[in-house]
PDB file of N, CA and C in Angstrom:
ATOM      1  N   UNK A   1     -20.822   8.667  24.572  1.00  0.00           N
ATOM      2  CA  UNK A   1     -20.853   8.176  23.216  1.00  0.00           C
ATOM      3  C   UNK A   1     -19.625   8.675  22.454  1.00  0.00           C
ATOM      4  N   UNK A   2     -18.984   7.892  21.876  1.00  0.00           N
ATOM      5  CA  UNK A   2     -17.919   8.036  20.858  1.00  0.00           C
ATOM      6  C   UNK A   2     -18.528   8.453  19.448  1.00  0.00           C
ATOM      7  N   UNK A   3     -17.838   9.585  19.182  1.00  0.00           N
ATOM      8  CA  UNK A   3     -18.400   9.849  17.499  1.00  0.00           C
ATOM      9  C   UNK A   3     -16.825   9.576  17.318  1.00  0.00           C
ATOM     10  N   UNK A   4     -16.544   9.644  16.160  1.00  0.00           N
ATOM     11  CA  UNK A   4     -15.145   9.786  14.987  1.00  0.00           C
ATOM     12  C   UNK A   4     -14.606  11.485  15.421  1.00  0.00           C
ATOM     13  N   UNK A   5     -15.192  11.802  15.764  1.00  0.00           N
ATOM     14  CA  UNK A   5     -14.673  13.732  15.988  1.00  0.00           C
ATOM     15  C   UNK A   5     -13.795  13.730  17.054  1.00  0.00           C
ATOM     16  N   UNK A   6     -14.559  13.548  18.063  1.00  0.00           N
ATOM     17  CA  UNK A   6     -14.388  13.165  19.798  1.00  0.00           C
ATOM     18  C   UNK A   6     -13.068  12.454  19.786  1.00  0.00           C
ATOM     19  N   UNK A   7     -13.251  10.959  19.055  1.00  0.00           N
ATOM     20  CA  UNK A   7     -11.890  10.333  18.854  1.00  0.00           C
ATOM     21  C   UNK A   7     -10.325  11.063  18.423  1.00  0.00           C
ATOM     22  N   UNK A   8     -10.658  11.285  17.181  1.00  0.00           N
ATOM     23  CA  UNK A   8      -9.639  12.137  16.790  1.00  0.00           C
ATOM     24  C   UNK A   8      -9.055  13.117  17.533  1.00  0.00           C
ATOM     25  N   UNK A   9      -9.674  13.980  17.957  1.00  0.00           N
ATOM     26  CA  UNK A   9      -9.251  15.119  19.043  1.00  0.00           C
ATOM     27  C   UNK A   9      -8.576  14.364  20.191  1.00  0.00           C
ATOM     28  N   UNK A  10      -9.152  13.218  20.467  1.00  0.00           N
ATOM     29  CA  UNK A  10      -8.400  12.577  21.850  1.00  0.00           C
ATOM     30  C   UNK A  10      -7.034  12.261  21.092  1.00  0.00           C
ATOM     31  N   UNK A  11      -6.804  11.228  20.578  1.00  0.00           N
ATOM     32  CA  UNK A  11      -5.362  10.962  20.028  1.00  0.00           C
ATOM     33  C   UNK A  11      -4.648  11.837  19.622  1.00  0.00           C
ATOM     34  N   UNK A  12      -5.135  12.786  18.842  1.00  0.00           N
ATOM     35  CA  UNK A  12      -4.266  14.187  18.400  1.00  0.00           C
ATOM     36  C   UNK A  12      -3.660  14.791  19.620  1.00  0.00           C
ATOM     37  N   UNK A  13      -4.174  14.727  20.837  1.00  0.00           N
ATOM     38  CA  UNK A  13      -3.745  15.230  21.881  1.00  0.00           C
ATOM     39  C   UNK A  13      -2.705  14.107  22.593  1.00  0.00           C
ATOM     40  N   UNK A  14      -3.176  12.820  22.797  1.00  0.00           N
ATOM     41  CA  UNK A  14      -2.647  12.306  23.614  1.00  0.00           C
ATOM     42  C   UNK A  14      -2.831  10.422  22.868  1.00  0.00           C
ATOM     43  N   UNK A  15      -1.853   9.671  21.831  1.00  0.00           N
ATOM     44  CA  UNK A  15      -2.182   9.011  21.315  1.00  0.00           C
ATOM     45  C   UNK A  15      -2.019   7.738  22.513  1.00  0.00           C
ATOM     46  N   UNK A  16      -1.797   8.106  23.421  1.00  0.00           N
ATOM     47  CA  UNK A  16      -1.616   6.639  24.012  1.00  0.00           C
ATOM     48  C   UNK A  16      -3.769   6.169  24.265  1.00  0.00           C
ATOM     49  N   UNK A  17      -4.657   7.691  23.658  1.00  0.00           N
ATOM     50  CA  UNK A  17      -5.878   7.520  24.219  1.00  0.00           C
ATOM     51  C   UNK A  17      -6.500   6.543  23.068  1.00  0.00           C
ATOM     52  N   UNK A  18      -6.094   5.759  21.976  1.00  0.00           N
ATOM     53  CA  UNK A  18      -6.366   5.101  21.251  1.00  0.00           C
ATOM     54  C   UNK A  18      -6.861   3.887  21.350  1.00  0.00           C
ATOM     55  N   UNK A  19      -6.776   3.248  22.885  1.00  0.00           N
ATOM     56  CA  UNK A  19      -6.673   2.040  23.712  1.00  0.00           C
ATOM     57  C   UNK A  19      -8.064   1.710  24.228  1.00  0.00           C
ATOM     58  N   UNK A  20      -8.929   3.176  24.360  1.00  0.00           N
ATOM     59  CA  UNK A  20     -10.748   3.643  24.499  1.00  0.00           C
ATOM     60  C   UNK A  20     -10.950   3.867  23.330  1.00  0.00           C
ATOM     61  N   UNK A  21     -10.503   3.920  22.200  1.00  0.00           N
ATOM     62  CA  UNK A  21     -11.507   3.472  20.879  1.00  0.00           C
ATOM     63  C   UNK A  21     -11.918   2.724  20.126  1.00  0.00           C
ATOM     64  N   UNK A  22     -13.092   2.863  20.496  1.00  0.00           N
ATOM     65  CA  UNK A  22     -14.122   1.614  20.407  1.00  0.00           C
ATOM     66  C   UNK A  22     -13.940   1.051  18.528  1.00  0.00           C
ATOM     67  N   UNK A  23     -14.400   2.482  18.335  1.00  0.00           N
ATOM     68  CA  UNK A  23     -14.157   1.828  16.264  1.00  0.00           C
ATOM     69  C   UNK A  23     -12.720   2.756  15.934  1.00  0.00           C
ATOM     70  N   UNK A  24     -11.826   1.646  15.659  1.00  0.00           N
ATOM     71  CA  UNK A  24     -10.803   2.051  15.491  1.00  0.00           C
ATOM     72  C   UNK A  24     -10.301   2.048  13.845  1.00  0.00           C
ATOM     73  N   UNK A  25     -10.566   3.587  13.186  1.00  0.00           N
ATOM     74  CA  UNK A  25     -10.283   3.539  11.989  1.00  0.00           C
ATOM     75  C   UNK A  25      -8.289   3.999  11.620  1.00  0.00           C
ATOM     76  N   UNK A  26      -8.641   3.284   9.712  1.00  0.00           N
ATOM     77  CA  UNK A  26      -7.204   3.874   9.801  1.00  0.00           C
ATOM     78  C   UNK A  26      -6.327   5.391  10.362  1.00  0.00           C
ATOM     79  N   UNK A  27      -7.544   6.035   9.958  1.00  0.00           N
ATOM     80  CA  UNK A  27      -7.235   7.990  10.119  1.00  0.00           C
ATOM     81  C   UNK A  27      -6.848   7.875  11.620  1.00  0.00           C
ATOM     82  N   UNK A  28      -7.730   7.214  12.575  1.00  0.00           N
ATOM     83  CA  UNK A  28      -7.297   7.515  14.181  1.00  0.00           C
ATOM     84  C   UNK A  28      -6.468   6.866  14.205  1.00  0.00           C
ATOM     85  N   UNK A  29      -6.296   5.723  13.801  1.00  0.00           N
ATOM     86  CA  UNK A  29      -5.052   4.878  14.292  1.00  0.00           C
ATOM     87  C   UNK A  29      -3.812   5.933  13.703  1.00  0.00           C
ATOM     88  N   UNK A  30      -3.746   6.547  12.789  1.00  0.00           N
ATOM     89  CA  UNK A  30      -2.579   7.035  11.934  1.00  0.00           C
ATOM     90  C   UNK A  30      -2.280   8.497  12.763  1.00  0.00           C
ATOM     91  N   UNK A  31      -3.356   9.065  13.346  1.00  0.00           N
ATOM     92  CA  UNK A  31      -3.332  10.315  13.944  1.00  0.00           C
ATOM     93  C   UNK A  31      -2.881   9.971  15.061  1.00  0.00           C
ATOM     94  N   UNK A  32      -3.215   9.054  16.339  1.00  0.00           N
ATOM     95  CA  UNK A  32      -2.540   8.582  17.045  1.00  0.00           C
ATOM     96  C   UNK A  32      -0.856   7.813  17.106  1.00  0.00           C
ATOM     97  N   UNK A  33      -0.745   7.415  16.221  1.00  0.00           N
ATOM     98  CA  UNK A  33       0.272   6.502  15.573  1.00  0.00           C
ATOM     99  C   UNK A  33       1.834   7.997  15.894  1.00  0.00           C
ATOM    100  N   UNK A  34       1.411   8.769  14.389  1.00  0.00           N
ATOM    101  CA  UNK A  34       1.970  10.077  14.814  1.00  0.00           C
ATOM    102  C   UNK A  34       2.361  10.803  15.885  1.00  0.00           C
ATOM    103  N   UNK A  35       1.277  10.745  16.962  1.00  0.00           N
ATOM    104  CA  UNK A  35       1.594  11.509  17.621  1.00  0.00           C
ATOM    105  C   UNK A  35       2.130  10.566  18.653  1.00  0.00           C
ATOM    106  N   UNK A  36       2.378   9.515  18.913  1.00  0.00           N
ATOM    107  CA  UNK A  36       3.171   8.698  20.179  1.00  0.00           C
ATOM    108  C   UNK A  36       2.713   7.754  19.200  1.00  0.00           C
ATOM    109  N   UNK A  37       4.503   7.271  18.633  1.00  0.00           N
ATOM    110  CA  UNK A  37       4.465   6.064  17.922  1.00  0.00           C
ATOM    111  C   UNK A  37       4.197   5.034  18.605  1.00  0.00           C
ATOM    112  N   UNK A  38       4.536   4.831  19.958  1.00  0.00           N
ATOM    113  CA  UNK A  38       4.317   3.828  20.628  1.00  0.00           C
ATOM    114  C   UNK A  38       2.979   3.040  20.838  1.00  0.00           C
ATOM    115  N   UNK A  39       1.727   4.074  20.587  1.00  0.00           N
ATOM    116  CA  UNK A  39       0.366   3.693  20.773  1.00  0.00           C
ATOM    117  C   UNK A  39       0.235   2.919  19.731  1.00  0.00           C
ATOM    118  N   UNK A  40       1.437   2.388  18.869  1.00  0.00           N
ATOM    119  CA  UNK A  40       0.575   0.809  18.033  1.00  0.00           C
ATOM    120  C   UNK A  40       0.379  -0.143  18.297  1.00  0.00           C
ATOM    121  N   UNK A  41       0.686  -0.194  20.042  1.00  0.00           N
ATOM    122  CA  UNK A  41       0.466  -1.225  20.582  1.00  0.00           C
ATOM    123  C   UNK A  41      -1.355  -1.393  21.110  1.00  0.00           C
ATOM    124  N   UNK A  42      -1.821  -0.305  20.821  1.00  0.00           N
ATOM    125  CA  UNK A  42      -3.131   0.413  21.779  1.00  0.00           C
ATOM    126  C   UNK A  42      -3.925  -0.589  20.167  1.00  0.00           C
ATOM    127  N   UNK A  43      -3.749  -1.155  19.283  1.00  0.00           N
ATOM    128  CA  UNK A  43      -4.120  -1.309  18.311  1.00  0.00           C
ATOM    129  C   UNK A  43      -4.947  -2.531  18.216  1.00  0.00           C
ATOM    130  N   UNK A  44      -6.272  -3.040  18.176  1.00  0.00           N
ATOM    131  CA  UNK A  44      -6.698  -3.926  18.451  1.00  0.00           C
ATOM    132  C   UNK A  44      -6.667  -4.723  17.458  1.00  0.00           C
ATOM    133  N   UNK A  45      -7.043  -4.819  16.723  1.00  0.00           N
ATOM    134  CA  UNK A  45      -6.707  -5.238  15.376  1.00  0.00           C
ATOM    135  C   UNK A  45      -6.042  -5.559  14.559  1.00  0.00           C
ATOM    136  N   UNK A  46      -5.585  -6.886  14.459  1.00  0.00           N
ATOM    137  CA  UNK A  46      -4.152  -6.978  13.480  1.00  0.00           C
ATOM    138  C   UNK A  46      -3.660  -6.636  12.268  1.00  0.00           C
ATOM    139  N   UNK A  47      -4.998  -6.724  11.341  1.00  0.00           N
ATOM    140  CA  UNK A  47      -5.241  -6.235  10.211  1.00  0.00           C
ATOM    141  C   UNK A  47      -5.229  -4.999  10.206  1.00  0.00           C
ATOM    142  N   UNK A  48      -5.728  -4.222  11.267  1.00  0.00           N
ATOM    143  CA  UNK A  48      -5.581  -2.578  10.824  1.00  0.00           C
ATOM    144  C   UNK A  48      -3.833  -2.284  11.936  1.00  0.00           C
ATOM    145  N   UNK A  49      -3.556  -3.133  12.536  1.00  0.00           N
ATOM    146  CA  UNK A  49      -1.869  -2.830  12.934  1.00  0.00           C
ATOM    147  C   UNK A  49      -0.854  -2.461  11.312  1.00  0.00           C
ATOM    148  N   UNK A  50      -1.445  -3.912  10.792  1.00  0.00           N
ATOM    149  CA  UNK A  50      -0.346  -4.212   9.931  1.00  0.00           C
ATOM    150  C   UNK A  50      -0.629  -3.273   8.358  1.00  0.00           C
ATOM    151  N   UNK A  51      -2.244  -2.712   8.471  1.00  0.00           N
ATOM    152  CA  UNK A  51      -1.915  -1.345   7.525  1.00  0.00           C
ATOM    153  C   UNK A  51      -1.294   0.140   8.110  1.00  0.00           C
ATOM    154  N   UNK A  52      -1.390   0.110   9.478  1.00  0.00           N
ATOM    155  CA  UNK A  52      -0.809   1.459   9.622  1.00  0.00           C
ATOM    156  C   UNK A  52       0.703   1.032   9.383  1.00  0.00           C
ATOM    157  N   UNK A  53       1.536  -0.266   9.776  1.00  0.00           N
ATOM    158  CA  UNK A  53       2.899   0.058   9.903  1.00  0.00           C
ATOM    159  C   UNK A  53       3.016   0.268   8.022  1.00  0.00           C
ATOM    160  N   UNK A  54       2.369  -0.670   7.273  1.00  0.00           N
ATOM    161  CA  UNK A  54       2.544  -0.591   6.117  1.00  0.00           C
ATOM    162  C   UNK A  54       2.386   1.161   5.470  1.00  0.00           C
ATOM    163  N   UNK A  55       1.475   1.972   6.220  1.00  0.00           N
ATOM    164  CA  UNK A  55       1.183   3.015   5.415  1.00  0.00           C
ATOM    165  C   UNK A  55       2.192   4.153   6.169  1.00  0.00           C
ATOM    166  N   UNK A  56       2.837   3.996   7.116  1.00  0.00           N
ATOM    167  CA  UNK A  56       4.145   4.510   7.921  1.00  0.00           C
ATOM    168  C   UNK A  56       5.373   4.104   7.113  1.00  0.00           C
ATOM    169  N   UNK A  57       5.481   3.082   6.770  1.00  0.00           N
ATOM    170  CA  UNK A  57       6.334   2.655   5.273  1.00  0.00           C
ATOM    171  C   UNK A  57       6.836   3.362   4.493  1.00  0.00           C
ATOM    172  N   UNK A  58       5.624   3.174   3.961  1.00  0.00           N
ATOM    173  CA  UNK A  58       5.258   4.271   2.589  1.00  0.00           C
ATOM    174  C   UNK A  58       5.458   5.578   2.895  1.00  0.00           C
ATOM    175  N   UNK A  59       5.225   6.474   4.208  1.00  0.00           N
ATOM    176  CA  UNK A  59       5.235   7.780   4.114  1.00  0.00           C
ATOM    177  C   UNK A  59       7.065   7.816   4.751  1.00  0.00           C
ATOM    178  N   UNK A  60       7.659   7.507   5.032  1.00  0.00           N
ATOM    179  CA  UNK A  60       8.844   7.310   5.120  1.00  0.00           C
ATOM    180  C   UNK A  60       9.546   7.034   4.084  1.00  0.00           C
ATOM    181  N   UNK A  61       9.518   6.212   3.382  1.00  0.00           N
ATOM    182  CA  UNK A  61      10.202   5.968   1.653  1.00  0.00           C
ATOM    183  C   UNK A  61      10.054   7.430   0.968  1.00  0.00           C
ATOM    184  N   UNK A  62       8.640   7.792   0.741  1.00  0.00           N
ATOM    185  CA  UNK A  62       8.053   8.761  -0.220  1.00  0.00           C
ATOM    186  C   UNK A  62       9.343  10.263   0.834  1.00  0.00           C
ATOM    187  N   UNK A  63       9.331  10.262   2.007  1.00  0.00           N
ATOM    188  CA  UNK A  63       9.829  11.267   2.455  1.00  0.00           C
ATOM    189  C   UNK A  63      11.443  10.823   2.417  1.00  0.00           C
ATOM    190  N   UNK A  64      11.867  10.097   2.065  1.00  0.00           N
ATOM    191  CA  UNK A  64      13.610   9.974   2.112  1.00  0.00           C
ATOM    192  C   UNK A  64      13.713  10.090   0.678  1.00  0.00           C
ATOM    193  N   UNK A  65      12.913   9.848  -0.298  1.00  0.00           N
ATOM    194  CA  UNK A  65      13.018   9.429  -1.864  1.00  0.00           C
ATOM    195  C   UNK A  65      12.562  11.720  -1.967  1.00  0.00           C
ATOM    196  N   UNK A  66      12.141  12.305  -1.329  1.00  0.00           N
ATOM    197  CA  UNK A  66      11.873  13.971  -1.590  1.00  0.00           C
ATOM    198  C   UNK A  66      13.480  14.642  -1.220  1.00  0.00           C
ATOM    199  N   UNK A  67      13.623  13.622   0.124  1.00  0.00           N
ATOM    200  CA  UNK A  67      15.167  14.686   0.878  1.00  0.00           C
ATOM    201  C   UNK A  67      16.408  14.891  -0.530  1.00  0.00           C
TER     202      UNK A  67
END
């Protein structure tokens, strides 16, 4: 059984493990995302693809607009 805990800990470790989650929220997708950008492909969902790149955006602007 997948809880939200279980999940997280998997991607935090190893985001390509995003690809076995079953409910794929923004937080895992973003924790995975982080840790191997590449796992946005692991992303089932188009609608939640196209908020993580959007909220990767944003934390990139907000961090060049601090430097």
């Amino acid at each position: 059984m997948q809880t939200p805990e279980i999940c997280m800990a998997a991607v935090r470790r190893n985001g390509w493990t995003l690809k076995y989650v079953e409910e794929q929220t923004l937080e895992v997708c973003m924790a995975a995302v982080k840790q191997e950008p590449r796992a946005i492909k692991c992303i089932h969902d188009p609608e939640m693809k196209k908020m993580v790149e959007e909220t990767l955006q944003k934390e990139q602007a907000s961090t060049l607009s601090i430097s």
